[in-house]
Every structure is written in C-alpha cells, then in structure tokens.
C-alpha atoms as a PDB file:
ATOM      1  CA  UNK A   1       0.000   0.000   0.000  1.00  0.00           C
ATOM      2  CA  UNK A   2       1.560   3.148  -0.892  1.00  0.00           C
ATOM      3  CA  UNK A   3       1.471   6.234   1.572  1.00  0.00           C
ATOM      4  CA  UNK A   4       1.777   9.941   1.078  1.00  0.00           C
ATOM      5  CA  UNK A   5       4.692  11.796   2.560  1.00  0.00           C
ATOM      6  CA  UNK A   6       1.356  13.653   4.261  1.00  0.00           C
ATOM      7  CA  UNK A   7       0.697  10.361   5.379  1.00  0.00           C
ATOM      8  CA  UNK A   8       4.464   9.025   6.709  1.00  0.00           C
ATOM      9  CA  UNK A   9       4.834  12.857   8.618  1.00  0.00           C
ATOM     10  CA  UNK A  10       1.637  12.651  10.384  1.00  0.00           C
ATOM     11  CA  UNK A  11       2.691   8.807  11.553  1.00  0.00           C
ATOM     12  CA  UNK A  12       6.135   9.911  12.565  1.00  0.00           C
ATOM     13  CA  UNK A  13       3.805  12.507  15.452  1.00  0.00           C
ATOM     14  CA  UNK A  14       1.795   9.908  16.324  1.00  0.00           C
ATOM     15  CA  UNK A  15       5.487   7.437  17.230  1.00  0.00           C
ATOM     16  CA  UNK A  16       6.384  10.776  19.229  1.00  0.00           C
ATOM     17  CA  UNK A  17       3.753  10.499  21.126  1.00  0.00           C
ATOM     18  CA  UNK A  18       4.051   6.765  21.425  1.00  0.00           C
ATOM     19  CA  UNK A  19       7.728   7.595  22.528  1.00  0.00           C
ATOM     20  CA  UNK A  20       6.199  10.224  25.091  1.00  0.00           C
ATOM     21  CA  UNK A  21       4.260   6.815  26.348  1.00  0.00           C
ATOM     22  CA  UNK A  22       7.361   4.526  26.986  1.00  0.00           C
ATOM     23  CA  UNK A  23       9.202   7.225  28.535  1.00  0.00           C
ATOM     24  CA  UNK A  24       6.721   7.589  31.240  1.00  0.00           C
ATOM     25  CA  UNK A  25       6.111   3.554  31.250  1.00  0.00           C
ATOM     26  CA  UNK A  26       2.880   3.038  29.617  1.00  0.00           C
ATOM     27  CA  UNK A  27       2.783   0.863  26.653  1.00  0.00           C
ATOM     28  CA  UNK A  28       3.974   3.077  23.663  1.00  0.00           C
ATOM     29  CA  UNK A  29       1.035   3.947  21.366  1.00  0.00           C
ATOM     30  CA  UNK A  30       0.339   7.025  19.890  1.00  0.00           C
ATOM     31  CA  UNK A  31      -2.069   8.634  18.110  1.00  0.00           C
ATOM     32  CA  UNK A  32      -2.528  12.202  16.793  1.00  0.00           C
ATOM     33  CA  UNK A  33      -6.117  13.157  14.715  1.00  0.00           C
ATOM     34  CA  UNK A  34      -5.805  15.360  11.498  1.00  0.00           C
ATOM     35  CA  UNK A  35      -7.941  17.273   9.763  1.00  0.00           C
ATOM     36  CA  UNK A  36      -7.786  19.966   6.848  1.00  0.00           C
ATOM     37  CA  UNK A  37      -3.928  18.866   6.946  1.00  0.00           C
ATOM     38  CA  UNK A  38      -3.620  19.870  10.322  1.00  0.00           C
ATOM     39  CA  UNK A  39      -3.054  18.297  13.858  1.00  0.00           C
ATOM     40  CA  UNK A  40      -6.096  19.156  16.155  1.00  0.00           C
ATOM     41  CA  UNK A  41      -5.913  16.271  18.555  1.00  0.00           C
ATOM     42  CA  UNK A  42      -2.975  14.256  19.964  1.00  0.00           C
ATOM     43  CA  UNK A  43      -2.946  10.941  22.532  1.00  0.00           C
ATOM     44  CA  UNK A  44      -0.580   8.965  23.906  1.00  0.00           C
ATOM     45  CA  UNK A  45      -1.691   5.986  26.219  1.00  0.00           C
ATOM     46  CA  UNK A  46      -2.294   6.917  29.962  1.00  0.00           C
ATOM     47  CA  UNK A  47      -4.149   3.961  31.283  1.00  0.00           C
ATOM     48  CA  UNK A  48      -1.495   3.631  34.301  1.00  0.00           C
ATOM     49  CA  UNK A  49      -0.849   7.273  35.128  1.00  0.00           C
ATOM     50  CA  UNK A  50      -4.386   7.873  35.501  1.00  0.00           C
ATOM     51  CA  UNK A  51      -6.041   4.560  36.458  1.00  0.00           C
ATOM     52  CA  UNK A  52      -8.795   5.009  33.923  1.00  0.00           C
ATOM     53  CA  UNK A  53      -8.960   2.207  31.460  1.00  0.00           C
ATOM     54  CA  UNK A  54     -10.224   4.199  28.420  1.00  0.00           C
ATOM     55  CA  UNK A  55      -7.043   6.727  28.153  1.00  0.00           C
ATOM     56  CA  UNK A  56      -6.058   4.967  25.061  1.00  0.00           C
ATOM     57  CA  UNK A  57      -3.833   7.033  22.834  1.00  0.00           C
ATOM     58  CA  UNK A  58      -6.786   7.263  20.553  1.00  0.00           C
ATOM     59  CA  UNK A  59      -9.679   8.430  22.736  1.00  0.00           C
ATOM     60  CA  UNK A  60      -7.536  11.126  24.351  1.00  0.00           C
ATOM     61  CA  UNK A  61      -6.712  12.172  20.358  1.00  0.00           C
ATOM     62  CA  UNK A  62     -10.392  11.970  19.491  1.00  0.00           C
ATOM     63  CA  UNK A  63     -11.328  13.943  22.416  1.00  0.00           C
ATOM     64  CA  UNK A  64      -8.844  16.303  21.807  1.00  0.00           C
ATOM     65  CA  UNK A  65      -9.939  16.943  18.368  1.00  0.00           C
ATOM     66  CA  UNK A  66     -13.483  16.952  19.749  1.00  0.00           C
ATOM     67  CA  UNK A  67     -12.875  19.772  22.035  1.00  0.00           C
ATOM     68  CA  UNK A  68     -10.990  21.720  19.191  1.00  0.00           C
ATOM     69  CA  UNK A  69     -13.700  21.683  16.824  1.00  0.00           C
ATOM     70  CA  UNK A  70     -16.970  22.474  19.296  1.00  0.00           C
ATOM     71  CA  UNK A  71     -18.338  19.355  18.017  1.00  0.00           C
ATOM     72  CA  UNK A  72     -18.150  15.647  18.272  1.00  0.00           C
ATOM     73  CA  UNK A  73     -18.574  14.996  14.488  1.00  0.00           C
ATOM     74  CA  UNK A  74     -15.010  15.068  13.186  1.00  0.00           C
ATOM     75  CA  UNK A  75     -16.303  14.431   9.497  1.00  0.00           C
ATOM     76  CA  UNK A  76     -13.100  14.511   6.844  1.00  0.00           C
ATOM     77  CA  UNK A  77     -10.245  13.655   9.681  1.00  0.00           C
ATOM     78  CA  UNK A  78      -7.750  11.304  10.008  1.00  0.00           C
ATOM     79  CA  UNK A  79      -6.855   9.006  12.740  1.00  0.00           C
ATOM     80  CA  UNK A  80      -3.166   8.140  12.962  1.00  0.00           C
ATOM     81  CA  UNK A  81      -2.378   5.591  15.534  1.00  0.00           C
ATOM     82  CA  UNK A  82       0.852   3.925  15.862  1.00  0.00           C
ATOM     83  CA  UNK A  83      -0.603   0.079  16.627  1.00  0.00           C
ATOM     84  CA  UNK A  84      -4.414  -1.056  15.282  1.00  0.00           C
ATOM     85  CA  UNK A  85      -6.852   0.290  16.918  1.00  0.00           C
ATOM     86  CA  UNK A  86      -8.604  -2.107  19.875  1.00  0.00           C
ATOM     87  CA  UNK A  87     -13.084  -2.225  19.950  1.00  0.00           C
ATOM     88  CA  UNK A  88     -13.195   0.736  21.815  1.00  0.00           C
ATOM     89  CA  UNK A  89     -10.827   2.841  19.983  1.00  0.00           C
ATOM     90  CA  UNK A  90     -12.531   1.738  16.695  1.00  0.00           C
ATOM     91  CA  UNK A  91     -15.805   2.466  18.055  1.00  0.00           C
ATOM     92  CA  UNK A  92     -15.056   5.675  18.709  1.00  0.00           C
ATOM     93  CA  UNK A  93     -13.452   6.622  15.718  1.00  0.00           C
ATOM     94  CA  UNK A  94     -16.873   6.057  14.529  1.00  0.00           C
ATOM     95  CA  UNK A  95     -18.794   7.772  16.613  1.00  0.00           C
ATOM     96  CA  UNK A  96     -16.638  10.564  15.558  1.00  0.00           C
ATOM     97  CA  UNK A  97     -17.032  10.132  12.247  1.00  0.00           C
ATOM     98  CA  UNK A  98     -13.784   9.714  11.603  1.00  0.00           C
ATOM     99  CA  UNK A  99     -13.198   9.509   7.811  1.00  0.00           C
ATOM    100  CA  UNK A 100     -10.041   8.038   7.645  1.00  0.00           C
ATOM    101  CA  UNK A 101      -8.216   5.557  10.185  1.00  0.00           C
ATOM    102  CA  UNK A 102      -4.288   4.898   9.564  1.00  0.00           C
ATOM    103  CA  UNK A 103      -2.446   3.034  11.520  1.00  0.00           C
ATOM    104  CA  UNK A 104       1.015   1.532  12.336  1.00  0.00           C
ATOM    105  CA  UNK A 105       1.294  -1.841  13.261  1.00  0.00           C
ATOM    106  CA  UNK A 106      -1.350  -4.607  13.508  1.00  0.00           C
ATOM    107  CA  UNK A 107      -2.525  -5.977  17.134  1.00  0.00           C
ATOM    108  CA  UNK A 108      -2.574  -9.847  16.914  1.00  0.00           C
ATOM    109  CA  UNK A 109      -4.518  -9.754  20.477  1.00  0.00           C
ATOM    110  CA  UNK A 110      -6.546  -6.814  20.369  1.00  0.00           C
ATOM    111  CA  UNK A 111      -6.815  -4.912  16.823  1.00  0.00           C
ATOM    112  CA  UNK A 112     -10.130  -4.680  15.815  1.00  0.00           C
ATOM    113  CA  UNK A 113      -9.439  -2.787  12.093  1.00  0.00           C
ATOM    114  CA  UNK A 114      -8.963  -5.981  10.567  1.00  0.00           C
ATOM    115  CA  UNK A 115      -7.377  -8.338  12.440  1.00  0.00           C
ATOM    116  CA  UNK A 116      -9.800  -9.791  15.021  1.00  0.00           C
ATOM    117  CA  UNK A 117     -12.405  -7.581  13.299  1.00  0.00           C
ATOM    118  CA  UNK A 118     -13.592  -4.541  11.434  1.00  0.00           C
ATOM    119  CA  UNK A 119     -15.731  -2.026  13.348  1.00  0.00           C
ATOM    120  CA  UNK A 120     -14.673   0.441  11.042  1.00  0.00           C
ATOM    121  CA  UNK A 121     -16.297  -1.035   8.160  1.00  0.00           C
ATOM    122  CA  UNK A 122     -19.125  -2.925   9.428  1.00  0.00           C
ATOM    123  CA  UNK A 123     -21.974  -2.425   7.158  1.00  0.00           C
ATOM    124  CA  UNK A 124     -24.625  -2.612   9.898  1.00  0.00           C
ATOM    125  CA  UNK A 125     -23.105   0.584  11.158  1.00  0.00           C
ATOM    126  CA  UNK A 126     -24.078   4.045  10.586  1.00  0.00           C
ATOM    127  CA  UNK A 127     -21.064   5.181   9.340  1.00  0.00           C
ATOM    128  CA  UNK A 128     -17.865   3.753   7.921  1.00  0.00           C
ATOM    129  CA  UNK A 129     -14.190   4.413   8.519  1.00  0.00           C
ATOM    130  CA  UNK A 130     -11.679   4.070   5.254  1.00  0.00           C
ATOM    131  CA  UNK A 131      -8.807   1.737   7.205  1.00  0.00           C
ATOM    132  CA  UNK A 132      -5.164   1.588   6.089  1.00  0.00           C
ATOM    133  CA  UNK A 133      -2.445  -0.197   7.660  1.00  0.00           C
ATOM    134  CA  UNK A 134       0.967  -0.930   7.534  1.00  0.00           C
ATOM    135  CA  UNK A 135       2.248   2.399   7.769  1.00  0.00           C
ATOM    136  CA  UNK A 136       5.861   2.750   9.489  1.00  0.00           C
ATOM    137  CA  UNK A 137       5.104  -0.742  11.125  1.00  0.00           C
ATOM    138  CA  UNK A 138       8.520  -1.628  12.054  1.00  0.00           C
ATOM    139  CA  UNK A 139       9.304   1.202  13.724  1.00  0.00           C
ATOM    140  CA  UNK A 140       5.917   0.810  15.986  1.00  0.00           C
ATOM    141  CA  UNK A 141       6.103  -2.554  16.844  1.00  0.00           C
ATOM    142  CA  UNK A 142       9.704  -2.282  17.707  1.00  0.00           C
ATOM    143  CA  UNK A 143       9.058   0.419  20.110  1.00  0.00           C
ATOM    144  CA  UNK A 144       6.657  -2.492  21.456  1.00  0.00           C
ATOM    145  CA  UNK A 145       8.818  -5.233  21.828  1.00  0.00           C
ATOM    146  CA  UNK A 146      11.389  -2.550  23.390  1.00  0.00           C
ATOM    147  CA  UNK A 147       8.961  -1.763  25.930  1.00  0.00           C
ATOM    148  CA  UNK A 148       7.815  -5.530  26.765  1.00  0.00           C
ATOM    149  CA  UNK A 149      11.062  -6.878  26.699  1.00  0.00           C
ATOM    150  CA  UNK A 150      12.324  -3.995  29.089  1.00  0.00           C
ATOM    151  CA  UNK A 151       9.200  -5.417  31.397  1.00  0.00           C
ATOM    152  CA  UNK A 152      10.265  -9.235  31.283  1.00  0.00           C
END
C-alpha cells in the first residue's frame, strides 16, 4: 500500500507520542487526529498514570480533536495511531465520524481494524471508517517489543 509523505509525517507525530508513552512507562502507542492537513488532537496511552482504562492514545486524540472543533462529528479527519486500533478505539473513531483511520502496526490480540475484526467497516453501522495499515510498522512494533522486553 503506498502512503503519502502527508501520510508518513503525520505517523512519525503519532510514534512521538508513542515515545512520550514509553518514557513515562505506559505501553507506547500514539495517536494524533488530522484534519484539513492539520493536527487538532494528539494521545498517547495513559491507562497507568491515571487509572482510567479508556485513556487509550486514541480516545484522548479523538477527544482532543473533539474539544478543538466544538463538536463531536469530526467528518473529513484522520486518525493516525501507531498500533491497530482495539473495539473501543474503533468504536469511537466512529462515533466521531472519523473519515479516515491509519495506523502503524497490527494488534494480533486486540486490533479490531482488521485483524480480530472490522468495526470500522461494518456495514450494519451508521457510518464507515476508510482503514489503512501498515504504515511505518517496524518502527511501531519495535518500540513495542522494546517496551515488553524492558518489562520481562
């Protein structure tokens, strides 16, 4: 699948974040929400720092962009996130309306953009979610193996 540079620049913020996440010793995801080519809502997971299971990288970029806008419909963005999102994260996304979801690496145990399934693009929903992945995979599932391996 072939990228823009739009697309690989926008990824490389999200693995900053993710980087942001390891440094503080969460698991390293990332995810940044763009819209109109510009970044109005950035995440980076917090589920240990703030005891709350749902501060995955992606709902704190979704609520972010949320909050930017005045509105919860985020029609036309784009979800980066460094690793697939998980159900809730793909739920979300749309809820939001999220046009676009792009993401890193895929989650064998959890993704839910393909892998175990496809909220995203589940007919029976009111909205779909155009889903790309692949992009800059090594680099975000290295940062995860770097993390769990540091753990073991």
């Amino acid at each position: 699948m072939a990228f823009s540079d739009t697309d690989k620049h926008f990824m490389e913020e999200a693995l900053a974040f993710a980087r942001i996440a390891y440094a503080e010793q969460e698991v390293p995801i990332g995810a940044i929400v763009v819209r109109e080519n510009r970044m109005v809502g950035r995440g980076r997971n917090r589920r240990e720092r703030l005891a709350d299971p749902t501060h995955h990288a992606e709902i704190e970029a979704i609520r972010e962009a949320a909050g930017e806008a005045g509105t919860w419909r985020l029609d036309g963005a784009t979800l980066y996130a460094t690793v697939e999102p998980c159900p809730m994260c793909a739920g979300a996304a749309v809820n939001a309306r999220i046009a676009r979801i792009v993401f890193g690496c895929a989650d064998p145990k959890a993704g839910y953009c393909g892998t175990l399934g496809n909220i995203p693009q589940d007919a029976r929903l009111n909205h779909r979610c155009a889903v790309e992945g692949g992009l800059l995979a090594e680099e975000s599932a290295g940062l995860l193996q770097q993390f769990f391996q540091a753990r073991r």
